[in-house]
Protein backbone atom coordinates (compact mmCIF):
# COMPACT_ATOMS: atom_id res chain seq x y z
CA UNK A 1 0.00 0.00 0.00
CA UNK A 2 1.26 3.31 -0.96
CA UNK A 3 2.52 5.75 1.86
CA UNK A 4 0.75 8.78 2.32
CA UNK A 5 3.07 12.40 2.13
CA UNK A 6 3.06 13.39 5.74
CA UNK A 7 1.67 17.14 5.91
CA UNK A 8 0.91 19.33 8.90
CA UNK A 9 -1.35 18.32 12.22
CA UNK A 10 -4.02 16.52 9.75
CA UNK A 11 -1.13 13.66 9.54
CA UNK A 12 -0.61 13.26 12.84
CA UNK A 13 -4.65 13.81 13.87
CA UNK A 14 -5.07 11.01 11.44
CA UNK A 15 -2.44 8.67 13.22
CA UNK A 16 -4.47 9.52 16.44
CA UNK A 17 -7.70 8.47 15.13
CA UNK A 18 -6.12 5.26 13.81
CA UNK A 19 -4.18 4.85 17.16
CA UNK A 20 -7.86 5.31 19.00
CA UNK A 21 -9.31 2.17 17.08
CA UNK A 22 -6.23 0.27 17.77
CA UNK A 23 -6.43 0.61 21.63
CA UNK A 24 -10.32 0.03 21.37
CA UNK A 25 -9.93 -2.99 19.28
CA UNK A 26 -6.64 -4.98 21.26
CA UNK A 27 -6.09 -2.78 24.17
CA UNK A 28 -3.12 -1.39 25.12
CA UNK A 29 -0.86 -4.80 25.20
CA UNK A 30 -2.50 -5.52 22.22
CA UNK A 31 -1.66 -2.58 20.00
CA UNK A 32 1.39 -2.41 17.17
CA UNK A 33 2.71 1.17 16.26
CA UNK A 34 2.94 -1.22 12.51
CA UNK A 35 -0.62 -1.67 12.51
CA UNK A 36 -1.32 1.98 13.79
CA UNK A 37 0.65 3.37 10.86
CA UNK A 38 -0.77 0.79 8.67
CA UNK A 39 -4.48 1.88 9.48
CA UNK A 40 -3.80 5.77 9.28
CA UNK A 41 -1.86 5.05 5.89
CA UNK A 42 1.77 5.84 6.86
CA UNK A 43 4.75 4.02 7.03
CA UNK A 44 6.08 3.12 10.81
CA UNK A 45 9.23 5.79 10.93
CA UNK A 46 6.33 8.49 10.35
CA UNK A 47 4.55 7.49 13.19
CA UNK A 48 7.58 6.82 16.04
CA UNK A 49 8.89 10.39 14.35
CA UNK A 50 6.17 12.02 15.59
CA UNK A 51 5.10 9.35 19.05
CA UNK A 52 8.32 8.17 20.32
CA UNK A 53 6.39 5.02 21.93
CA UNK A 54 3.39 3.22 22.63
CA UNK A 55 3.10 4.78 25.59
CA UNK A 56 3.34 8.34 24.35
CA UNK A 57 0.88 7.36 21.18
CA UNK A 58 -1.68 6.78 23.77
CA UNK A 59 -1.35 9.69 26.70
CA UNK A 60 -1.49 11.95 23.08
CA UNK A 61 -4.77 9.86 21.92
CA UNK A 62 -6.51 10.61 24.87
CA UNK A 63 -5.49 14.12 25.12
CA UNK A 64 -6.92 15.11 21.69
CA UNK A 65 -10.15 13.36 22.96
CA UNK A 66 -10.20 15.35 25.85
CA UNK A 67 -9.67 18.41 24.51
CA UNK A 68 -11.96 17.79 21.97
CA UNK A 69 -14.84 17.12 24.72
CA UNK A 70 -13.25 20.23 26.73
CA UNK A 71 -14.52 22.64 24.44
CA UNK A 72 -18.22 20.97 24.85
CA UNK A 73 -18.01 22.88 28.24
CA UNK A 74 -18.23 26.23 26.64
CA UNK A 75 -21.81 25.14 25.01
CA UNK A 76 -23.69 23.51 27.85
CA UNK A 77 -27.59 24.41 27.55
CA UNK A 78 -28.23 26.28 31.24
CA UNK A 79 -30.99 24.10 33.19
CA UNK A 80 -29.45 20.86 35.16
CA UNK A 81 -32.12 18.48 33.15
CA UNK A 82 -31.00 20.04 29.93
CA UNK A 83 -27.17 19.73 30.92
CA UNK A 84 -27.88 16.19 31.81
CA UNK A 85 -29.81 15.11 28.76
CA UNK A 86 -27.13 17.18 26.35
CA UNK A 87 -24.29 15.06 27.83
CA UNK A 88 -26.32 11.35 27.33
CA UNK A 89 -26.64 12.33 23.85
CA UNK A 90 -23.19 13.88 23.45
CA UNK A 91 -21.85 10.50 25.26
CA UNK A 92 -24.23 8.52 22.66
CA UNK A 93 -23.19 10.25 19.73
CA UNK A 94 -19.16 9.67 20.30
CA UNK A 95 -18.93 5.84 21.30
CA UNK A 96 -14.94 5.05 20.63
CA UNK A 97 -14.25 8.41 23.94
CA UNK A 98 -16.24 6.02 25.96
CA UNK A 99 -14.80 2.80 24.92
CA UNK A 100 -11.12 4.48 24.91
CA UNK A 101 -11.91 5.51 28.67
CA UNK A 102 -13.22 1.67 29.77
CA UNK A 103 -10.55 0.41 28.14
CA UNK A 104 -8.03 2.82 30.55
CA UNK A 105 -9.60 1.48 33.13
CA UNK A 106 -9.52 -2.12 32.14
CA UNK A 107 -5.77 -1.91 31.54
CA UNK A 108 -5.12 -0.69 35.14
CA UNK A 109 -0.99 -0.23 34.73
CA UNK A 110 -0.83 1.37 38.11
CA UNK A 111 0.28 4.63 36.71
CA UNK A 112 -1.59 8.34 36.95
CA UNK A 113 -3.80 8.47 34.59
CA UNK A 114 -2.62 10.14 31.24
CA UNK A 115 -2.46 14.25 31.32
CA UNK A 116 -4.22 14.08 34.68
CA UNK A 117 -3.53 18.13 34.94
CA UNK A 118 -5.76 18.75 32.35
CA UNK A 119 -8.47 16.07 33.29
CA UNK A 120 -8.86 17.50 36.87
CA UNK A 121 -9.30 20.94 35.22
CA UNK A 122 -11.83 19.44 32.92
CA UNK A 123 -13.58 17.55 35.52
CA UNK A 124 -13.44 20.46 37.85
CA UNK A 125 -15.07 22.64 35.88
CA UNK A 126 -18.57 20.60 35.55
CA UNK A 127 -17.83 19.84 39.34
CA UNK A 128 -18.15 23.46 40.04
CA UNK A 129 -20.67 24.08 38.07
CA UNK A 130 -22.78 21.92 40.00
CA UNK A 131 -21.43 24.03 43.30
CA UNK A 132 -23.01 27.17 41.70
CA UNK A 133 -26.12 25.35 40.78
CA UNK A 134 -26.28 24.19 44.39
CA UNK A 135 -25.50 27.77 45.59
CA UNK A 136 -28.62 29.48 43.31
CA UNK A 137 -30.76 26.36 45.04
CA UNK A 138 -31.12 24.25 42.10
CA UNK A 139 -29.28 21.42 44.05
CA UNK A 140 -30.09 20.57 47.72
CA UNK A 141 -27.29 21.90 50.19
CA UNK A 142 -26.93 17.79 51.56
CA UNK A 143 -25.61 16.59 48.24
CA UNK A 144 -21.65 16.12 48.51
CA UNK A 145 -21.31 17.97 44.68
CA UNK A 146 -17.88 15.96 43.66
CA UNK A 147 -19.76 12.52 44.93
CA UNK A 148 -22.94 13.82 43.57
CA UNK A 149 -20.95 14.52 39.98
CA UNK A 150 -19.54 10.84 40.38
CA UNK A 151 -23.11 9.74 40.24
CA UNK A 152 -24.52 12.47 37.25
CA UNK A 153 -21.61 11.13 35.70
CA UNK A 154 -22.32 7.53 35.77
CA UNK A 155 -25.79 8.18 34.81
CA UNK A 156 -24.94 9.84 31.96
CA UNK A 157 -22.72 7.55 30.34
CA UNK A 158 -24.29 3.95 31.00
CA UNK A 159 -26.74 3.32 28.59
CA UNK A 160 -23.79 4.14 26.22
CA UNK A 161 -21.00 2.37 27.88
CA UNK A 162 -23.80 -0.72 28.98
CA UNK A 163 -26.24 -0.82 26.23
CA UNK A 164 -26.66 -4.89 26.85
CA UNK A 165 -27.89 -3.59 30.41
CA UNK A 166 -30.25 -1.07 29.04
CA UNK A 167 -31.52 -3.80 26.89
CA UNK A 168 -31.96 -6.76 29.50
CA UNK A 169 -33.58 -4.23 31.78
CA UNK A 170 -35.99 -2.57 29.35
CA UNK A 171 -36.37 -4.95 26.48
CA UNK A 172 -35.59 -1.83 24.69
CA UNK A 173 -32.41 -0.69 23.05
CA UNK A 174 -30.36 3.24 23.99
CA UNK A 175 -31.02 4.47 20.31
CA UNK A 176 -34.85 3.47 20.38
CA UNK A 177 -36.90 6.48 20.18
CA UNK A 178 -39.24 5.01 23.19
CA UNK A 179 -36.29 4.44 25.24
CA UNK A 180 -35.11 7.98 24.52
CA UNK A 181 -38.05 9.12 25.47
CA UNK A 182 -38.25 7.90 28.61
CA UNK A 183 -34.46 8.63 29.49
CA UNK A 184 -35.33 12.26 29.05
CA UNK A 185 -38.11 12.34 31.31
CA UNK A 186 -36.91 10.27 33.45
CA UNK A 187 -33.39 12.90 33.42
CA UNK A 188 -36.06 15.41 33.93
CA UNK A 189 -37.51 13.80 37.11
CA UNK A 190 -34.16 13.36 38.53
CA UNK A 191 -32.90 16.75 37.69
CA UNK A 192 -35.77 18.45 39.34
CA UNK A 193 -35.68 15.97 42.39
CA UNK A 194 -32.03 17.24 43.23
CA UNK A 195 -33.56 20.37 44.23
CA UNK A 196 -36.30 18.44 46.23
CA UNK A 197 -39.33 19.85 43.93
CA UNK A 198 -41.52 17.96 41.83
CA UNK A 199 -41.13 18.51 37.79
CA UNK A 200 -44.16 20.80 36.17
């Protein structure tokens, strides 16, 4: 197969994508910077030019995820049942960030999780968003807010990271509209239930 040119951050973008599917697909044992370079369409030098290791290929994979779901932040709709509904469809409609996070945790290499600076920051930042929510009354003053994000989060991002559960539970699978519908209001109930008031 013919070598692409490299050119500017699109080439190395590209080898991030690839590397994503790689570390999906076999995990991080699993992976091959050959196979990597063979599924973005460059030869192997390109690819250790640019990510000196596995290691490095991977901390740089998640970052550009990251940073990619970082900038969501700046667009979050303003009620706590809208924020929560936005991010189950935002965690719906990007699969591989989910499976690329799982698959972190399933490799457990007793390390600090990659570019943990800039994942505290973006976890902080929804963390004290709740804290504001909480402080305009929108959130009951009991609720912990980091534990309570813990849980929003996990709520959030099952029926995409567990859609055999959603099914076995409901019959139903996450990207039926009748399931959808009922995740919305039932994000709706639990939104307005925070606050300890009962949804309109």
């Amino acid at each position: 197969m013919p070598t692409k040119h490299p050119s500017t951050t699109a080439t190395q973008d590209a080898i991030l994508d690839a590397a994503i599917e790689e570390f999906i697909e076999h995990g991080f044992a699993g992976v091959r910077m050959e196979h990597v370079a063979k599924r973005a369409g460059y030869n192997k030098a390109l690819v250790y030019r640019w990510f000196q290791d596995k290691d490095t290929l991977f901390r740089e994979a998640l970052k550009r995820r990251f940073s990619q779901r970082a900038g969501l932040l700046d667009t979050l709709p303003g009620s706590l049942a809208e924020i929560l509904i936005w991010w189950s469809q935002q965690t719906a409609a990007d699969p591989d960030f989910m499976r690329m996070i799982l698959r972190e945790a399933l490799e457990d290499r007793a390390k600090e999780p990659a570019h943990a600076t800039f994942r505290r920051e973006y976890y902080g930042r929804q963390v004290v968003l709740l804290k504001r929510f909480q402080g305009d009354g929108r959130i009951a003053p009991e609720f912990d807010v980091e534990m309570l994000f813990l849980a929003l989060l996990s709520v959030v991002t099952m029926t995409s990271a567990l859609p055999q559960i959603v099914q076995l539970a409901t019959g139903l699978r996450p990207g039926d509209k009748k399931f959808q519908e009922r995740w919305v209001a039932f994000l709706e109930v639990l939104a307005a239930s925070l606050a300890g008031a009962t949804p309109s």
